[in-house]
PDB file of N, CA and C in Angstrom:
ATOM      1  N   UNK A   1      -8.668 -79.570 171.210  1.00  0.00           N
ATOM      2  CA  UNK A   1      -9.817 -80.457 171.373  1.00  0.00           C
ATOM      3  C   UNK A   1      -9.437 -81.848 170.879  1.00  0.00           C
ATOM      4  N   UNK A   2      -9.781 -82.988 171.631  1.00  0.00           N
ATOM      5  CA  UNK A   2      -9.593 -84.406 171.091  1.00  0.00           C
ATOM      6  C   UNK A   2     -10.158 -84.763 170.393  1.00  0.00           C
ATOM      7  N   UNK A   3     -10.382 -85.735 169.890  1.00  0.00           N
ATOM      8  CA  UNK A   3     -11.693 -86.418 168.968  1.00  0.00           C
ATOM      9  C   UNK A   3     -12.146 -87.714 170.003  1.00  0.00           C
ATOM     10  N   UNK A   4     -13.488 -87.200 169.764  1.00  0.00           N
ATOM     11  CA  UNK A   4     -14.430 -88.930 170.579  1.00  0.00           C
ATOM     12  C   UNK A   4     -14.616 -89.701 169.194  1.00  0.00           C
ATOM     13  N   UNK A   5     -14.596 -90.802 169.152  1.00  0.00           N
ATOM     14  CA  UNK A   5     -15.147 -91.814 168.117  1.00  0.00           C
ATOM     15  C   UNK A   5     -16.178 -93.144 168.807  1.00  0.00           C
ATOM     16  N   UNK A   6     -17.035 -92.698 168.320  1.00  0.00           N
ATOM     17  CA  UNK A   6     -18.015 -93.664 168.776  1.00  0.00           C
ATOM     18  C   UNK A   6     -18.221 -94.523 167.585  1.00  0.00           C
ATOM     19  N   UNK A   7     -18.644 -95.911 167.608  1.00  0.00           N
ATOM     20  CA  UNK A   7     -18.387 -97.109 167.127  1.00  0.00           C
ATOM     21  C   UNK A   7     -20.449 -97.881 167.014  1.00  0.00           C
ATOM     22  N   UNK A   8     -20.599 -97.747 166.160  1.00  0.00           N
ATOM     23  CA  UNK A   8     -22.125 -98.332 166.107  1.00  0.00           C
ATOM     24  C   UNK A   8     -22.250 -98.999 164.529  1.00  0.00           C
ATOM     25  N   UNK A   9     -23.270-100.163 165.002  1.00  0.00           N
ATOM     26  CA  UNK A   9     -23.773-101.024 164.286  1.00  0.00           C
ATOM     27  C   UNK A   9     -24.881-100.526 163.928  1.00  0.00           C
ATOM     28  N   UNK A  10     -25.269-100.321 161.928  1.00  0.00           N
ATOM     29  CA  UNK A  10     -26.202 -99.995 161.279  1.00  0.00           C
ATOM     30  C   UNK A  10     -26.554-101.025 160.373  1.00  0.00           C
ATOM     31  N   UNK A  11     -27.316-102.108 160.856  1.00  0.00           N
ATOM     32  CA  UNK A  11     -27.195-103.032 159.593  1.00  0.00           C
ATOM     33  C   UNK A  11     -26.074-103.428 159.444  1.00  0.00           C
ATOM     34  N   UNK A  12     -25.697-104.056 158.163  1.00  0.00           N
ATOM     35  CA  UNK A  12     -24.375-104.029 157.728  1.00  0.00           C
ATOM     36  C   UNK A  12     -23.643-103.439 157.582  1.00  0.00           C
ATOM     37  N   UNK A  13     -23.721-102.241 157.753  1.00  0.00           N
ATOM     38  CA  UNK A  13     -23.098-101.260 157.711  1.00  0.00           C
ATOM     39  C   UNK A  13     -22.171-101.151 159.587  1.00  0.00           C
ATOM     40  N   UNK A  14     -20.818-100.783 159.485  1.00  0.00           N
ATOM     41  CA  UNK A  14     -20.312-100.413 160.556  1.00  0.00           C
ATOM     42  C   UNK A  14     -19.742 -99.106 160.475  1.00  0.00           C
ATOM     43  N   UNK A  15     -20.338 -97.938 161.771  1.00  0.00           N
ATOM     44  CA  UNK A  15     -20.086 -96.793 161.315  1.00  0.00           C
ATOM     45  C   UNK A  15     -19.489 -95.687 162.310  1.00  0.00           C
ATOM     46  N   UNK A  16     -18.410 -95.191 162.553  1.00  0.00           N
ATOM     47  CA  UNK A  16     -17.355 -94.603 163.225  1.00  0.00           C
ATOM     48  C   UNK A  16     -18.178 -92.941 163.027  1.00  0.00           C
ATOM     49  N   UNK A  17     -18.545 -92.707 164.171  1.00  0.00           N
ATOM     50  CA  UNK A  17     -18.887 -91.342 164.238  1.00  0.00           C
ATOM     51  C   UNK A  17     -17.757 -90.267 165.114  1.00  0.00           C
ATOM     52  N   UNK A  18     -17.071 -89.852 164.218  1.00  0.00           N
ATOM     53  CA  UNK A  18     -16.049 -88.809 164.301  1.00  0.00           C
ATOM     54  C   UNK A  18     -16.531 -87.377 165.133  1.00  0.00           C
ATOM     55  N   UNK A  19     -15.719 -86.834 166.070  1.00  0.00           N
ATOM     56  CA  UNK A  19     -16.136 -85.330 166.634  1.00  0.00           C
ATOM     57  C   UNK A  19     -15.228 -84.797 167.275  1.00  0.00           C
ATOM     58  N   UNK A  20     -14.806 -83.656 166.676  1.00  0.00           N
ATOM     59  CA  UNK A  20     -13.864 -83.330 167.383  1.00  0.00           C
ATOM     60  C   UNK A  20     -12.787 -82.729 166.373  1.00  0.00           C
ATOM     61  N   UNK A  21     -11.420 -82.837 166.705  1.00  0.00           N
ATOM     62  CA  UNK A  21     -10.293 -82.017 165.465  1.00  0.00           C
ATOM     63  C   UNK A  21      -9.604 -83.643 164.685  1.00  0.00           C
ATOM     64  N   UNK A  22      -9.598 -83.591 163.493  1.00  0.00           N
ATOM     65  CA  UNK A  22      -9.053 -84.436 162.701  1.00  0.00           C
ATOM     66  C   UNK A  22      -7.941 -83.959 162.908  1.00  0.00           C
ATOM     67  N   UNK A  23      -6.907 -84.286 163.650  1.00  0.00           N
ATOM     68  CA  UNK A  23      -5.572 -83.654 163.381  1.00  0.00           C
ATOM     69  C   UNK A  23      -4.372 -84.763 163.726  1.00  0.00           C
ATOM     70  N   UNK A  24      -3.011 -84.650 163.889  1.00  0.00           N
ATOM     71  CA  UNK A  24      -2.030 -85.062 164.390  1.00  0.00           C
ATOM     72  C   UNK A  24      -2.619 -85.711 165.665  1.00  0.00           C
ATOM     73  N   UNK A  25      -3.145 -85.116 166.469  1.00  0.00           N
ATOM     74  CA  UNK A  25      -3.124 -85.657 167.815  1.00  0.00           C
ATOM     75  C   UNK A  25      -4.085 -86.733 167.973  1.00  0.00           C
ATOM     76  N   UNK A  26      -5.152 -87.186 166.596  1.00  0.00           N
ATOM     77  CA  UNK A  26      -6.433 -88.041 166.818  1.00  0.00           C
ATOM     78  C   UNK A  26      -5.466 -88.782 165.703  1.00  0.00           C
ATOM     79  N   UNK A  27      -4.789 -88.749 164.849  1.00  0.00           N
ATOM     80  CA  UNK A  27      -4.487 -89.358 163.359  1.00  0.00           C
ATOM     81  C   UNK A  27      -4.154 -90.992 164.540  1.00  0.00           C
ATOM     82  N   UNK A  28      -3.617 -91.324 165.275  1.00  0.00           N
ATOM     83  CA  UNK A  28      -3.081 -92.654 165.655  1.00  0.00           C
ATOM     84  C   UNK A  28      -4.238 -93.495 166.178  1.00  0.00           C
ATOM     85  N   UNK A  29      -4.936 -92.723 166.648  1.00  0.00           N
ATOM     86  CA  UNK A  29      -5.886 -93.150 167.510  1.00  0.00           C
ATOM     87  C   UNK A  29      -7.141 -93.752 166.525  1.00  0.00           C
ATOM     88  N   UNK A  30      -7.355 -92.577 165.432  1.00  0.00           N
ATOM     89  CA  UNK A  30      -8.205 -92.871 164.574  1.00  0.00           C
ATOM     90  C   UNK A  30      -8.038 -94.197 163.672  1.00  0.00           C
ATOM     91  N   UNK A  31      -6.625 -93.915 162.747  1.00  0.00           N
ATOM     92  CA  UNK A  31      -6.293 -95.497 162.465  1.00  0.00           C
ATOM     93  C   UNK A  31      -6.286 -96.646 162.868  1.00  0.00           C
ATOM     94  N   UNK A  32      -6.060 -96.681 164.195  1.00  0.00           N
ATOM     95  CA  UNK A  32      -6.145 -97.958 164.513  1.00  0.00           C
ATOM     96  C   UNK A  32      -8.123 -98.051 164.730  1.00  0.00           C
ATOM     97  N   UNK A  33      -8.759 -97.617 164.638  1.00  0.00           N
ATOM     98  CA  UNK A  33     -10.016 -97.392 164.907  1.00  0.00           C
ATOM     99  C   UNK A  33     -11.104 -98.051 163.597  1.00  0.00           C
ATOM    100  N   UNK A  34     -10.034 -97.062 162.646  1.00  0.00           N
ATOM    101  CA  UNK A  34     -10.607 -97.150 161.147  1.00  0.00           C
ATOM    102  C   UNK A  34     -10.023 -98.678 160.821  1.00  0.00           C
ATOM    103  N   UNK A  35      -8.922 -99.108 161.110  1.00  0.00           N
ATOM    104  CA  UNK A  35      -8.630-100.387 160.602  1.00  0.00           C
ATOM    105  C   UNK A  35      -9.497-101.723 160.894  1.00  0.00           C
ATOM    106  N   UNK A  36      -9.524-101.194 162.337  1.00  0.00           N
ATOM    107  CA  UNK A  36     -10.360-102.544 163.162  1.00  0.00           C
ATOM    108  C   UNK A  36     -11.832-102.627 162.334  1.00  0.00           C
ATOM    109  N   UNK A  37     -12.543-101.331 162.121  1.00  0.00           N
ATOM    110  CA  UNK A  37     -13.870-101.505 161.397  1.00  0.00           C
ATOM    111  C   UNK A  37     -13.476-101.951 159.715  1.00  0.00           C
ATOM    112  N   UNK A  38     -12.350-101.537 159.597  1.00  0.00           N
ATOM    113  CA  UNK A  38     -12.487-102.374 158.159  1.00  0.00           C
ATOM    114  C   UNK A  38     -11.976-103.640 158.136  1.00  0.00           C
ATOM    115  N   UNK A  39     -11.433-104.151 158.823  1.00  0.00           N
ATOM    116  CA  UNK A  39     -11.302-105.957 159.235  1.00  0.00           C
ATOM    117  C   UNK A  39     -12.433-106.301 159.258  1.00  0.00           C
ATOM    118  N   UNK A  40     -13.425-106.060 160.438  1.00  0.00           N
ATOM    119  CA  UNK A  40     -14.592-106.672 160.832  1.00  0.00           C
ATOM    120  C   UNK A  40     -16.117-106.339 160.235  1.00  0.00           C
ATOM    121  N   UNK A  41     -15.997-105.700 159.237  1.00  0.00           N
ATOM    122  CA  UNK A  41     -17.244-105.392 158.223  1.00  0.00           C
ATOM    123  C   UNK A  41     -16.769-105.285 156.700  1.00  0.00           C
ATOM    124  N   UNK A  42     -17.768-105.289 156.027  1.00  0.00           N
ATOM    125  CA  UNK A  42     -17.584-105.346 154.539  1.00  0.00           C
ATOM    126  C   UNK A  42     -18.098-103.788 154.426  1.00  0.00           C
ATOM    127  N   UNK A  43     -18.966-102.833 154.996  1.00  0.00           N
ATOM    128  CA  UNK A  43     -19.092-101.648 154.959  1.00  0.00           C
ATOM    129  C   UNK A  43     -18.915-100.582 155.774  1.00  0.00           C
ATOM    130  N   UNK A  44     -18.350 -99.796 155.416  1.00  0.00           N
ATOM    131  CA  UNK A  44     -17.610 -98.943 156.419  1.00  0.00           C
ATOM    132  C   UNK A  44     -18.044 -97.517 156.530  1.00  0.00           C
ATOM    133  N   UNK A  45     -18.833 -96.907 157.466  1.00  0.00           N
ATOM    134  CA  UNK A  45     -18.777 -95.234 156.936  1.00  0.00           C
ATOM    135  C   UNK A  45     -18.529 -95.058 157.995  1.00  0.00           C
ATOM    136  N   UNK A  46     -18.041 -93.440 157.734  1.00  0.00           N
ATOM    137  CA  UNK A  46     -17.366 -92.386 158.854  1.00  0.00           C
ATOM    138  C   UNK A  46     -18.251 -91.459 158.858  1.00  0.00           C
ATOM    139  N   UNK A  47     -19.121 -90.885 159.812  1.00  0.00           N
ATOM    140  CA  UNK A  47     -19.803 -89.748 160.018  1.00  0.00           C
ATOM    141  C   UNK A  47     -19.244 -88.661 160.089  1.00  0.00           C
ATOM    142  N   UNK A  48     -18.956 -87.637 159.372  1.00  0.00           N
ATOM    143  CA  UNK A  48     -18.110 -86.769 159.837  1.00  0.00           C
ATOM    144  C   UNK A  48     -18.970 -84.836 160.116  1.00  0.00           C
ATOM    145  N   UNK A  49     -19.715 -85.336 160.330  1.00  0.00           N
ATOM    146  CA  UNK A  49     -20.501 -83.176 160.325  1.00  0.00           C
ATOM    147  C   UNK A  49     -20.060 -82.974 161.822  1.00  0.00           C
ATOM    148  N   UNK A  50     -19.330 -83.793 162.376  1.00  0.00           N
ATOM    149  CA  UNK A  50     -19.141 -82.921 163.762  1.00  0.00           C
ATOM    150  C   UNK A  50     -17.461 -82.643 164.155  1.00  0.00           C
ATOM    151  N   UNK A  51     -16.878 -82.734 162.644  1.00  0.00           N
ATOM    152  CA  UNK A  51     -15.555 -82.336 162.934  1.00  0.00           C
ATOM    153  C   UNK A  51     -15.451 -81.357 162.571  1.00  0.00           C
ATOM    154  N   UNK A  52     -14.708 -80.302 163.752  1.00  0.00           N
ATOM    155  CA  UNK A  52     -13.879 -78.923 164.046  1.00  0.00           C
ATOM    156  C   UNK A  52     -13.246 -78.784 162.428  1.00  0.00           C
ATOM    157  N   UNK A  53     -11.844 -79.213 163.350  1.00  0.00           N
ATOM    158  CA  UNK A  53     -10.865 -78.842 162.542  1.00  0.00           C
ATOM    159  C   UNK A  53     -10.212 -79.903 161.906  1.00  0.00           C
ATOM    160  N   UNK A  54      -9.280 -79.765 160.845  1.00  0.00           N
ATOM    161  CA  UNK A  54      -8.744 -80.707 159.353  1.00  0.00           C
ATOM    162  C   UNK A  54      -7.241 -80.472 159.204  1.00  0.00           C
ATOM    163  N   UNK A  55      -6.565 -81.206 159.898  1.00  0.00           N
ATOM    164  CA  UNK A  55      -5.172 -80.769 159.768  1.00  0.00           C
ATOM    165  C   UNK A  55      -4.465 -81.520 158.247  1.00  0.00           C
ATOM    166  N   UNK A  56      -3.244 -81.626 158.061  1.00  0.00           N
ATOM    167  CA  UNK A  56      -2.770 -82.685 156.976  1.00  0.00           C
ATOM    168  C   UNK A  56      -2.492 -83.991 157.027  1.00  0.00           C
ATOM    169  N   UNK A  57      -2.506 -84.355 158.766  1.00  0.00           N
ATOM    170  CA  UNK A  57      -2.021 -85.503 158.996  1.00  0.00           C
ATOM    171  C   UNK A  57      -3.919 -86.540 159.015  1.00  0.00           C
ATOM    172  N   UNK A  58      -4.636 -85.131 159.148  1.00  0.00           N
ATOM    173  CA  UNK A  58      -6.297 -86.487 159.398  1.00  0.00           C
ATOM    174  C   UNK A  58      -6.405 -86.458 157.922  1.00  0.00           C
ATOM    175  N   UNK A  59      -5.859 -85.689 157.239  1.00  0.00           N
ATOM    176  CA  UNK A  59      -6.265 -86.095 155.692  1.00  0.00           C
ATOM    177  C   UNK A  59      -5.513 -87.157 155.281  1.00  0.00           C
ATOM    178  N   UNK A  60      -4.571 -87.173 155.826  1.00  0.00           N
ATOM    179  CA  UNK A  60      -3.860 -88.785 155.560  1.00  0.00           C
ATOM    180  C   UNK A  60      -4.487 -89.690 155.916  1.00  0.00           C
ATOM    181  N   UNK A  61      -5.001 -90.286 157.035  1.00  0.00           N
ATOM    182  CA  UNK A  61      -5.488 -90.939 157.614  1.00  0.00           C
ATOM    183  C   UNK A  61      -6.742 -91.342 156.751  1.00  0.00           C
ATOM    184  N   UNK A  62      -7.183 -89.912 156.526  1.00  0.00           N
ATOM    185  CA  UNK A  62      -9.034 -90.462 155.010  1.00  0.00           C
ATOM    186  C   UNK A  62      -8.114 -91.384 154.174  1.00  0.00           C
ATOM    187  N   UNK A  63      -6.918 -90.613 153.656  1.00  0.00           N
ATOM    188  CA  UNK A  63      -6.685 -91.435 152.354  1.00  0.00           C
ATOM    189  C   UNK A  63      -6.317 -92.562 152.942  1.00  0.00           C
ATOM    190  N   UNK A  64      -5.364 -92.794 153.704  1.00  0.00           N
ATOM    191  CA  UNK A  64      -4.936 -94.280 153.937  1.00  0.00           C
ATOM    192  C   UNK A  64      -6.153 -95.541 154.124  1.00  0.00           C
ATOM    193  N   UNK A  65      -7.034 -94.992 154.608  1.00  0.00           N
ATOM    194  CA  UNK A  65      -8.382 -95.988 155.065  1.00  0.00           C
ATOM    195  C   UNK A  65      -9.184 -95.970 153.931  1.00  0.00           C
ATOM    196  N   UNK A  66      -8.973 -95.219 152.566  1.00  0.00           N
ATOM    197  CA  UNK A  66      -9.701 -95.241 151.346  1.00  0.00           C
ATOM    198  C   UNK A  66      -9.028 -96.175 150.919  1.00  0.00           C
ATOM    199  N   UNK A  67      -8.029 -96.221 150.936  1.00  0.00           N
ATOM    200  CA  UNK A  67      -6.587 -96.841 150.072  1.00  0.00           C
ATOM    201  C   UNK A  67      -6.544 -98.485 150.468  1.00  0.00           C
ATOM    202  N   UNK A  68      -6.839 -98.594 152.056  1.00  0.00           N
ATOM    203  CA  UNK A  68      -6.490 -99.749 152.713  1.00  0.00           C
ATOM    204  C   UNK A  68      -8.480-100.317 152.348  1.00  0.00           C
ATOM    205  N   UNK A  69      -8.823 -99.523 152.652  1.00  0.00           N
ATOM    206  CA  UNK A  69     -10.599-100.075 152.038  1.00  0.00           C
ATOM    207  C   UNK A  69     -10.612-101.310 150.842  1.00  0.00           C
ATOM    208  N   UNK A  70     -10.031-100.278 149.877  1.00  0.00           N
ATOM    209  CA  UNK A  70     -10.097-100.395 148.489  1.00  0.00           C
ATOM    210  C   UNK A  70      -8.991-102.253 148.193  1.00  0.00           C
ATOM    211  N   UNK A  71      -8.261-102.236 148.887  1.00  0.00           N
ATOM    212  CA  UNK A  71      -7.422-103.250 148.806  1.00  0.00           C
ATOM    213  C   UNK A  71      -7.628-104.413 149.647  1.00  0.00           C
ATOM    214  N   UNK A  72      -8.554-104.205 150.603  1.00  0.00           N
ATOM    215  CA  UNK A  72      -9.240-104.902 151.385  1.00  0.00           C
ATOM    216  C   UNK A  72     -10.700-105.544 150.383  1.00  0.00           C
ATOM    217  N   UNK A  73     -11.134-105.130 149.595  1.00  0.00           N
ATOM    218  CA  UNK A  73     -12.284-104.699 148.802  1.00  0.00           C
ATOM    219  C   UNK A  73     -13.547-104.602 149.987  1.00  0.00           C
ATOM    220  N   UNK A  74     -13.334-103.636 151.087  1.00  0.00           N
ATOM    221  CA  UNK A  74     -14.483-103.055 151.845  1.00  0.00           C
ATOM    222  C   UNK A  74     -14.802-101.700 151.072  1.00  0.00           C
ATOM    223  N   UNK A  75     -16.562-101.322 151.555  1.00  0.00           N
ATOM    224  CA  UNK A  75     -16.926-100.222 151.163  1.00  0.00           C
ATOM    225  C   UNK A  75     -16.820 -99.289 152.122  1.00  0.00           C
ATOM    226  N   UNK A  76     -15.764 -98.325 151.580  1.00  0.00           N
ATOM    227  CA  UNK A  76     -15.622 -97.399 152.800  1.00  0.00           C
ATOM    228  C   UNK A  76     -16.340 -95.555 152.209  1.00  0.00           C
ATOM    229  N   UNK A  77     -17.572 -95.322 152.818  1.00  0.00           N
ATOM    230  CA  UNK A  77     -17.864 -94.063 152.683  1.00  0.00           C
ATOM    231  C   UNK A  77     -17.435 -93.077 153.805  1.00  0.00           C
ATOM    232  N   UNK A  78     -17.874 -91.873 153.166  1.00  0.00           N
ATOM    233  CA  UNK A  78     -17.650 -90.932 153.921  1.00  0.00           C
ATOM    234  C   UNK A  78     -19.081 -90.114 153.538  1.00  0.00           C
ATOM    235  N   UNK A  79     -19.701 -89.655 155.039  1.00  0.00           N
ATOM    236  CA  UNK A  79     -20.848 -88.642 155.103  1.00  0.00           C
ATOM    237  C   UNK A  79     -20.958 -87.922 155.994  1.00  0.00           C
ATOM    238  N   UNK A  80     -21.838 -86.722 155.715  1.00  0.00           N
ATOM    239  CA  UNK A  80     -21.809 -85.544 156.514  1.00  0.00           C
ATOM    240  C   UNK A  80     -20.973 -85.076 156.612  1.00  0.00           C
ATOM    241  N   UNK A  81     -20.486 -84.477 156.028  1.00  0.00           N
ATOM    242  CA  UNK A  81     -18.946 -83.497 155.431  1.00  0.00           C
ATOM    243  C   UNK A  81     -19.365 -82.727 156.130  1.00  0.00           C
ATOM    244  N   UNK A  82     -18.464 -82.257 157.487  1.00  0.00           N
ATOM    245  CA  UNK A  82     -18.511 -80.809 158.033  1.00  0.00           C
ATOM    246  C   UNK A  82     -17.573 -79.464 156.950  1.00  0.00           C
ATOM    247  N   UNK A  83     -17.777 -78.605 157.763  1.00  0.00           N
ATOM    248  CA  UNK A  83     -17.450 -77.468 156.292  1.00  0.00           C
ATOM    249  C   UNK A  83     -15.969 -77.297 156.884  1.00  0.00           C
ATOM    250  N   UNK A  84     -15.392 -77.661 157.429  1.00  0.00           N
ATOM    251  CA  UNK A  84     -13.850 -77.866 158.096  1.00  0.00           C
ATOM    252  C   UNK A  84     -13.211 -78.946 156.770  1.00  0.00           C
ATOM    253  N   UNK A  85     -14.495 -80.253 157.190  1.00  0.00           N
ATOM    254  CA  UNK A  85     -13.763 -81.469 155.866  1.00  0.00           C
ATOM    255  C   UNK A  85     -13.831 -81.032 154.469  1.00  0.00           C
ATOM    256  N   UNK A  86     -15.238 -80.392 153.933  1.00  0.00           N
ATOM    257  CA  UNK A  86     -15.161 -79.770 152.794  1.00  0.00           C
ATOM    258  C   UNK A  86     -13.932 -78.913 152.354  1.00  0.00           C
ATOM    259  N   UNK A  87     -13.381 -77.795 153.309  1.00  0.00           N
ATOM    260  CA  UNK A  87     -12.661 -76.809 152.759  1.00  0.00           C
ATOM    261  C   UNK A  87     -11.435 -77.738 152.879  1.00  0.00           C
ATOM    262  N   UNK A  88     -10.806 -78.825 153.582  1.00  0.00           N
ATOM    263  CA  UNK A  88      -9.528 -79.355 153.447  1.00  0.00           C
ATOM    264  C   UNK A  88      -9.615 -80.051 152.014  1.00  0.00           C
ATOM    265  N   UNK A  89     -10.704 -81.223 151.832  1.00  0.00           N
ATOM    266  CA  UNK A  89     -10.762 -81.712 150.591  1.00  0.00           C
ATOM    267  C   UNK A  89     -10.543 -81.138 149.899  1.00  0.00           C
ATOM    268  N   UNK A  90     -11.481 -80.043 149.601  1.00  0.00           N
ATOM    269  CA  UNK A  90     -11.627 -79.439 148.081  1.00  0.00           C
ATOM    270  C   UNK A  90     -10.028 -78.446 147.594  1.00  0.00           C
ATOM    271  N   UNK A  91      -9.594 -77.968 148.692  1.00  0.00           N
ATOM    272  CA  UNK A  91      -7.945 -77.328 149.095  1.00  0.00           C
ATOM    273  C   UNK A  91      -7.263 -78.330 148.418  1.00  0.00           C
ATOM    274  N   UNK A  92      -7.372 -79.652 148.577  1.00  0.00           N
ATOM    275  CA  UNK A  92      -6.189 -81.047 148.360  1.00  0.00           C
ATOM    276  C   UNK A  92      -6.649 -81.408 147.116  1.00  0.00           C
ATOM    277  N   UNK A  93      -7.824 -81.282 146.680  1.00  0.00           N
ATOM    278  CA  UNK A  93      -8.334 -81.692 145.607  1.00  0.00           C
ATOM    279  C   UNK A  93      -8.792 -83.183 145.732  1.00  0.00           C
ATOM    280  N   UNK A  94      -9.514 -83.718 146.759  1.00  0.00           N
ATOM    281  CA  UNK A  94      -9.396 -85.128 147.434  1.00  0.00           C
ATOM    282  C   UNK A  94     -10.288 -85.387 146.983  1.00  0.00           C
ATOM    283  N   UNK A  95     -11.757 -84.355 146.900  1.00  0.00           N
ATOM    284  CA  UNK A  95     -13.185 -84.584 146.260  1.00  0.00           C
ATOM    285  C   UNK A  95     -13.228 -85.787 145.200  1.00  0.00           C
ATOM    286  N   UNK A  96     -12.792 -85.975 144.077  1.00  0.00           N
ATOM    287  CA  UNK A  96     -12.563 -87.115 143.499  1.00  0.00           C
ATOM    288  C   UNK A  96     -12.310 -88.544 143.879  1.00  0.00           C
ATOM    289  N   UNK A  97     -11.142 -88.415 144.488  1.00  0.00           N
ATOM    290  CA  UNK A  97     -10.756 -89.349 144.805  1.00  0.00           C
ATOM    291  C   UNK A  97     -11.793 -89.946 145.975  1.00  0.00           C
ATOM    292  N   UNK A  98     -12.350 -89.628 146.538  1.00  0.00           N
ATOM    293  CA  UNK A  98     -13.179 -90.232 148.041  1.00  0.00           C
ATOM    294  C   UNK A  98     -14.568 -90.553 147.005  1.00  0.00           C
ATOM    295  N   UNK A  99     -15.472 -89.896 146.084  1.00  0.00           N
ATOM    296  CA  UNK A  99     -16.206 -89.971 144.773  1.00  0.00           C
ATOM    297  C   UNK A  99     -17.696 -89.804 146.077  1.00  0.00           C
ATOM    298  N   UNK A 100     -17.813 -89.494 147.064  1.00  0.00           N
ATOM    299  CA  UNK A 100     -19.161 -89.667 147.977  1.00  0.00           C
ATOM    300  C   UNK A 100     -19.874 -88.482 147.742  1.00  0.00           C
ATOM    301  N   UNK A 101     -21.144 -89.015 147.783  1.00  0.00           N
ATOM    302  CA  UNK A 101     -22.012 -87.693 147.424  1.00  0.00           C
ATOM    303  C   UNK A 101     -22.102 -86.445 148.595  1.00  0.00           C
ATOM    304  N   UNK A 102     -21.725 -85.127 148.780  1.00  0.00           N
ATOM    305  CA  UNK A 102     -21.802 -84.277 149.403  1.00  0.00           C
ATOM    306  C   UNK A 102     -23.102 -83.843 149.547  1.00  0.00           C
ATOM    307  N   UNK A 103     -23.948 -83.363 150.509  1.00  0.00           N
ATOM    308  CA  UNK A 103     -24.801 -82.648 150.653  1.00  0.00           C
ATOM    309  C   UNK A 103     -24.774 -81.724 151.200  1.00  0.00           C
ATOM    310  N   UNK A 104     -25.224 -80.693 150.760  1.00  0.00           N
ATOM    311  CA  UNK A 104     -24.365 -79.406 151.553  1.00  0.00           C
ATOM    312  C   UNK A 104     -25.403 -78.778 152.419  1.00  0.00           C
ATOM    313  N   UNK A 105     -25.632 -78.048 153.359  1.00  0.00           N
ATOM    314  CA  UNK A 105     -26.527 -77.655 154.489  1.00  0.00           C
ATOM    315  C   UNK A 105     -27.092 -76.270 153.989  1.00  0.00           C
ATOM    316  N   UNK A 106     -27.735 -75.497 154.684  1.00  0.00           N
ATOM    317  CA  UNK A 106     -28.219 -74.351 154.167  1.00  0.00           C
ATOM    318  C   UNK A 106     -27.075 -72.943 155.201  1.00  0.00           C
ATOM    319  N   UNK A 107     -26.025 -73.422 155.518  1.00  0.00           N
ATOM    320  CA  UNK A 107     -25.280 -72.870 156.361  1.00  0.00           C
ATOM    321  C   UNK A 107     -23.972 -72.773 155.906  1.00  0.00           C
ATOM    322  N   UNK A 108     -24.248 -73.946 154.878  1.00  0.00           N
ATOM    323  CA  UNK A 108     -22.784 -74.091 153.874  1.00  0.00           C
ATOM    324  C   UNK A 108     -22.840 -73.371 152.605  1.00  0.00           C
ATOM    325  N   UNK A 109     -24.575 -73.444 152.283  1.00  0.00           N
ATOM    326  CA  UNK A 109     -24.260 -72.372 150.805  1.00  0.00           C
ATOM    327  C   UNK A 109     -24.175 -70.658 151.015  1.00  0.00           C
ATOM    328  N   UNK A 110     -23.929 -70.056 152.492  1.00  0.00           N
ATOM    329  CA  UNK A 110     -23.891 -68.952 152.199  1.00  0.00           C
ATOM    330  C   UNK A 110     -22.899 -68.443 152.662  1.00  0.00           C
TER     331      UNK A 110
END
């Protein structure tokens, strides 16, 4: 499965709605995606409850755009943790480092 990324204006906020597999095959596509919104806004979120699957290379890609955020001084969140992104994070131990509040669904606590 590919990933679609759709691109919408919330306020100040600019926000990349992710769907599909975070993997190797979206990681190039996504960066250059994630970069352009953090050039052209001071706030950045990624929607993510409609991603599949979490390979190692889309977890690079979170960190690099946390990393490149942070040095940029844009605000880059992350929301709607699908339970694909949860179980890679919490596996990597990334939860910290990204610091965004999780909300978990009634599908995730059981």
């Amino acid at each position: 499965m590919s990933m679609d990324i759709q691109q919408e204006q919330h306020g100040a906020v600019q926000r990349l709605r992710l769907c599909g597999d975070l993997d190797i095959y979206a990681a190039a596509s996504l960066r250059e995606h994630i970069l352009k919104a953090l050039e052209q806004s001071h706030q950045v979120e990624l929607l993510l409850e409609e991603i599949a699957e979490v390979d190692g290379a889309g977890l690079q890609v979170l960190v690099a755009a946390k990393a490149e955020a942070l040095r940029l001084g844009v605000a880059l969140y992350l929301s709607g943790h699908s339970r694909a992104v949860l179980d890679a994070m919490q596996l990597c131990r990334l939860m910290p480092y990204f610091g965004d509040p999780i909300l978990l669904t009634r599908d995730m606590t059981g």
